[in-house]
C-alpha atoms as a PDB file:
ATOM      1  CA  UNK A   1     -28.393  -7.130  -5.894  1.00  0.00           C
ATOM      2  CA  UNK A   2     -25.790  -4.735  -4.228  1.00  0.00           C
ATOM      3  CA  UNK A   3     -28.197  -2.361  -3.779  1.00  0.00           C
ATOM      4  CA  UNK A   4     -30.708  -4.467  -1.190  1.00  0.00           C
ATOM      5  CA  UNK A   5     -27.280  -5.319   0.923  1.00  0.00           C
ATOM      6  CA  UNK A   6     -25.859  -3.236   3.623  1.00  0.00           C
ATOM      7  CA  UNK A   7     -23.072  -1.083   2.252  1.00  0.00           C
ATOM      8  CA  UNK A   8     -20.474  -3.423   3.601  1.00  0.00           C
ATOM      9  CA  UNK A   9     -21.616  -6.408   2.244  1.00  0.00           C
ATOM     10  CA  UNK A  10     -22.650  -4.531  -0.848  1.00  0.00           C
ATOM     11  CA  UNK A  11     -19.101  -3.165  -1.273  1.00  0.00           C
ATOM     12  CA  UNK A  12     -17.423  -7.048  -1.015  1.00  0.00           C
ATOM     13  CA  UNK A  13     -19.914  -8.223  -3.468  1.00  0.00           C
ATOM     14  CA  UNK A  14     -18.970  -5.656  -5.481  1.00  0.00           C
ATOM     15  CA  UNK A  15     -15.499  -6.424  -5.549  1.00  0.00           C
ATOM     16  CA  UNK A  16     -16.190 -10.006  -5.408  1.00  0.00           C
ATOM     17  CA  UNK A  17     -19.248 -10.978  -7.727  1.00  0.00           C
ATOM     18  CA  UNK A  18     -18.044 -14.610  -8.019  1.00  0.00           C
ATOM     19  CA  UNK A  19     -19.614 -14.889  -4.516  1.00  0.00           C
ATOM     20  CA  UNK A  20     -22.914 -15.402  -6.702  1.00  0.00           C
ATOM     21  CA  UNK A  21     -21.227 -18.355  -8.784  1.00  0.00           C
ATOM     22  CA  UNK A  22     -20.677 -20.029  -4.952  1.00  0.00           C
ATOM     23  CA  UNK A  23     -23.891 -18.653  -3.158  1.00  0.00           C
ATOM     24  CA  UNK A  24     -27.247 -17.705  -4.146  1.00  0.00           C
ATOM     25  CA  UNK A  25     -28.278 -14.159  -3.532  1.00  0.00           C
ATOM     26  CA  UNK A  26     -30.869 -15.375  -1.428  1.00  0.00           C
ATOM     27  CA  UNK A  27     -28.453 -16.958   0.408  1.00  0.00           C
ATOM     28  CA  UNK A  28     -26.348 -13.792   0.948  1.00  0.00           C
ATOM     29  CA  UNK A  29     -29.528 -11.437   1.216  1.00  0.00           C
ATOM     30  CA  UNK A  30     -30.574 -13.667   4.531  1.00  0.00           C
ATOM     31  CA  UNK A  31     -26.852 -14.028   6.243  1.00  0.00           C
ATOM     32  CA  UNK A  32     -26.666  -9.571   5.191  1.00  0.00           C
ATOM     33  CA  UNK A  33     -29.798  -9.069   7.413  1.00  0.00           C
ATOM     34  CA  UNK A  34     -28.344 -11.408  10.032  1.00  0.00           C
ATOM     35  CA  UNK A  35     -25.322  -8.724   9.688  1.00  0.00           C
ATOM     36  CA  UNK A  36     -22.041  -8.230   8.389  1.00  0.00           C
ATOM     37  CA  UNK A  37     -20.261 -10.494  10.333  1.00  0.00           C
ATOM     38  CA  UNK A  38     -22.604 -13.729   9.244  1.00  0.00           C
ATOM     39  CA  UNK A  39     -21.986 -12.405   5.556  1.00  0.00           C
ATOM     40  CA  UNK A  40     -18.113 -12.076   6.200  1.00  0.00           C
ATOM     41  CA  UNK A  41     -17.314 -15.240   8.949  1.00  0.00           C
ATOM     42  CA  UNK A  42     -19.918 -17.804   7.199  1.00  0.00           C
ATOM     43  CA  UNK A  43     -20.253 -16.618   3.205  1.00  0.00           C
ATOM     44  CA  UNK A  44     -16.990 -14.579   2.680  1.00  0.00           C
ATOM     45  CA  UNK A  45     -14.571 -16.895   4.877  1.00  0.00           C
ATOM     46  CA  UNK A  46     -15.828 -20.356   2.919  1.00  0.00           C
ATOM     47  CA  UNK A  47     -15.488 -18.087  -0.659  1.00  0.00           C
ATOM     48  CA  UNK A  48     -11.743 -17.525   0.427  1.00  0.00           C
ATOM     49  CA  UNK A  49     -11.333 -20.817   1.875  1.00  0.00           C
ATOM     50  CA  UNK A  50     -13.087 -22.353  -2.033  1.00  0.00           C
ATOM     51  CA  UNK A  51     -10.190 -20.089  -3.980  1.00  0.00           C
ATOM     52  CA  UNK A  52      -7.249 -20.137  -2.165  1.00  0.00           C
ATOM     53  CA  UNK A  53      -5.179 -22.067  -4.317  1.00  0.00           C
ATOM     54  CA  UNK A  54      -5.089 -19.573  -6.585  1.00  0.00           C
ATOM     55  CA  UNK A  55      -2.773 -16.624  -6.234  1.00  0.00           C
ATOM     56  CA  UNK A  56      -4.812 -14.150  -7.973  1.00  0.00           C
ATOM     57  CA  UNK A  57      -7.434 -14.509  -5.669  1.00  0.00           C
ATOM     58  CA  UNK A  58      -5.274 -14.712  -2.995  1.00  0.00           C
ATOM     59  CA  UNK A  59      -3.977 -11.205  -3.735  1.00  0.00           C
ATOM     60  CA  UNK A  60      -7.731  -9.728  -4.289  1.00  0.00           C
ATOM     61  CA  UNK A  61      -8.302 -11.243  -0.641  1.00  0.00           C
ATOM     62  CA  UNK A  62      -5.370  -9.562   1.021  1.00  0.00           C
ATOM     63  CA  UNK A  63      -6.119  -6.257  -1.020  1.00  0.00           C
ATOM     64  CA  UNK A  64      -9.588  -6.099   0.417  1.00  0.00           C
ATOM     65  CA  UNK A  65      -8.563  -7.195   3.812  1.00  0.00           C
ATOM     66  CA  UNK A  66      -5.953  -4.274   3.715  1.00  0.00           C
ATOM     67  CA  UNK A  67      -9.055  -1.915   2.652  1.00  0.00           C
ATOM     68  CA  UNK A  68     -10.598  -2.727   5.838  1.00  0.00           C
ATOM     69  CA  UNK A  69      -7.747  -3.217   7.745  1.00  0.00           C
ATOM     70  CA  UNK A  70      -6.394   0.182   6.742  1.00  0.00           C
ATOM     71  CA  UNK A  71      -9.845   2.335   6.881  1.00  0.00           C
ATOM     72  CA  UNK A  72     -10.198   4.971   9.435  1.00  0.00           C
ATOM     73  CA  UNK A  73     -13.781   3.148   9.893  1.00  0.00           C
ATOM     74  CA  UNK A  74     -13.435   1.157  13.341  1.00  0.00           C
ATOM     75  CA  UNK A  75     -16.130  -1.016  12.656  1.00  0.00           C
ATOM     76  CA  UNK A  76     -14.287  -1.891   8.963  1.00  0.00           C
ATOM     77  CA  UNK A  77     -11.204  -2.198  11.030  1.00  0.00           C
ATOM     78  CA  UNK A  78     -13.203  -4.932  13.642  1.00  0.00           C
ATOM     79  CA  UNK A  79     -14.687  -6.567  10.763  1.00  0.00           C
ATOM     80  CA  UNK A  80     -11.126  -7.379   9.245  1.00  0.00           C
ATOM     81  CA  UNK A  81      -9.951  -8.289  12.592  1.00  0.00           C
ATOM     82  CA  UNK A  82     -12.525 -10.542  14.019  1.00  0.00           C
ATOM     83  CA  UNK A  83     -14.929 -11.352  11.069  1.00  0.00           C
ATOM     84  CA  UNK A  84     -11.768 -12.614   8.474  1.00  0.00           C
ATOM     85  CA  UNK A  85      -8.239 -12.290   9.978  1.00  0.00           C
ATOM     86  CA  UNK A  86      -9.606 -14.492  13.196  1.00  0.00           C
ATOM     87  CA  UNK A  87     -11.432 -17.361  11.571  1.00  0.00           C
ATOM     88  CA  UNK A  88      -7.720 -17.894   9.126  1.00  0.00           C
ATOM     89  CA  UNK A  89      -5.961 -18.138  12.023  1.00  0.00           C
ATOM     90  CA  UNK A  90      -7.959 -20.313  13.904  1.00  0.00           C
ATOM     91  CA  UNK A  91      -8.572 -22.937  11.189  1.00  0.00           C
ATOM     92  CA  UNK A  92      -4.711 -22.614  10.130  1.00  0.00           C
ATOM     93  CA  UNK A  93      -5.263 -21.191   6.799  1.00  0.00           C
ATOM     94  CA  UNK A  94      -2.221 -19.138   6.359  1.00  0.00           C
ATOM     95  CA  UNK A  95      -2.630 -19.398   2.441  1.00  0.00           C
ATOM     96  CA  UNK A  96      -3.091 -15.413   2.258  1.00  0.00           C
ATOM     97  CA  UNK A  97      -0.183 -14.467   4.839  1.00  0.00           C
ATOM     98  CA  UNK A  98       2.154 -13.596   2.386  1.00  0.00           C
ATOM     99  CA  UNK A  99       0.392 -11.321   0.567  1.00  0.00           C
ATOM    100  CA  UNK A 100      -1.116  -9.161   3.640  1.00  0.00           C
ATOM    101  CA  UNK A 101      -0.099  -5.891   3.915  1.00  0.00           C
ATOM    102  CA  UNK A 102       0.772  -3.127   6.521  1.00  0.00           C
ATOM    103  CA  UNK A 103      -2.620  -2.657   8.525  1.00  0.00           C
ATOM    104  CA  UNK A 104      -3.700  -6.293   7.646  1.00  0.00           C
ATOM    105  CA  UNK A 105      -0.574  -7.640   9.521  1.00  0.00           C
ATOM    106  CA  UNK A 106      -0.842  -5.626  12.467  1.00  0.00           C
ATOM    107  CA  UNK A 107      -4.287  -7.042  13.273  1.00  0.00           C
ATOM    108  CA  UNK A 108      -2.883 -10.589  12.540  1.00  0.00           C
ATOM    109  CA  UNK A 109      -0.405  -9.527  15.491  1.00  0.00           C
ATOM    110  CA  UNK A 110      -3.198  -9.071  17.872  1.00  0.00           C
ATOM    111  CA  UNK A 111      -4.876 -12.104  16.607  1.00  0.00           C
ATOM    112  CA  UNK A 112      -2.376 -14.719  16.947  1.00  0.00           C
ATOM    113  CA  UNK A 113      -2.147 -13.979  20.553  1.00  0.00           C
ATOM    114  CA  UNK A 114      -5.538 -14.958  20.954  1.00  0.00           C
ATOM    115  CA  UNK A 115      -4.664 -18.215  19.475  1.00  0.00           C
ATOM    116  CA  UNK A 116      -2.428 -21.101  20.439  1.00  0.00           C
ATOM    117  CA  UNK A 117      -0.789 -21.256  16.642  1.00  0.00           C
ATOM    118  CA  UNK A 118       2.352 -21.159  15.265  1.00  0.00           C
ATOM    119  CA  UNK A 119       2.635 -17.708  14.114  1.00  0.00           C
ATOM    120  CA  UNK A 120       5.723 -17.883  11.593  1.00  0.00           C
ATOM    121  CA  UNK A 121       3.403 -18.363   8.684  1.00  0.00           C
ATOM    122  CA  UNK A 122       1.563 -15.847   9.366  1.00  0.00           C
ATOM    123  CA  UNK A 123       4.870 -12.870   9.511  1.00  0.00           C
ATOM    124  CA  UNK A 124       5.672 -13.209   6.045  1.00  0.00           C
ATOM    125  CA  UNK A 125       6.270 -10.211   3.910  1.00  0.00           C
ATOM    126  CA  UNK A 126       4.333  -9.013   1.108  1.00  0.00           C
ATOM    127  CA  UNK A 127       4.912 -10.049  -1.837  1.00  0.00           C
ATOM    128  CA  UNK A 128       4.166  -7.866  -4.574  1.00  0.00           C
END
């Protein structure tokens, strides 16, 4: 299936096939042609939101939001910024703070002053 998906989508999926154990790949095929951001703020953010109790999961989240976070792509950058790091914050779900690292924290910086949150939970330091 990766290979009908845009690369970015095709790249989480990759590193992420359990998103086919939550979501058909119908499902993901129509939010990919929608874009990246419907694949990453609808599909991706509910697939965190489903596993977060779990700390290995947590750390596979945080390592690809660093990958993003850290690439010299600006649109992978964005993506990190607005299509994960914002919906978390807004909803509250710090779960993943701890484990973010450099690049993934400094967008979280920008984000929380878009938001009227308590940002404490979300200045932790990795953990690793």
């Amino acid at each position: 299936m990766t290979k009908t998906l845009p690369p970015n989508d095709a790249h989480c999926l990759s590193v992420f096939p359990e998103l086919l154990e939550q979501f058909s790949e119908s499902e993901l095929r129509s939010a990919s042609v929608l874009g990246t951001y419907i694949f990453h703020e609808d599909y991706f953010a509910k697939f965190i939101a489903s596993r977060s109790s779990n700390e290995v999961m947590l750390r596979r989240f945080s390592d690809y939001i660093e990958y993003l976070a850290s690439n010299e792509d600006y649109s992978l950058r964005d993506l990190a910024e607005v299509g994960i790091l914002e919906g978390l914050v807004s909803k509250q779900d710090h779960r993943v703070a701890p484990f973010l690292g450099p690049a993934s924290s400094e967008l979280v910086a920008r984000v929380l002053s878009h938001f009227d949150v308590d940002p404490k939970p979300w200045l932790n330091v990795r953990k690793r």
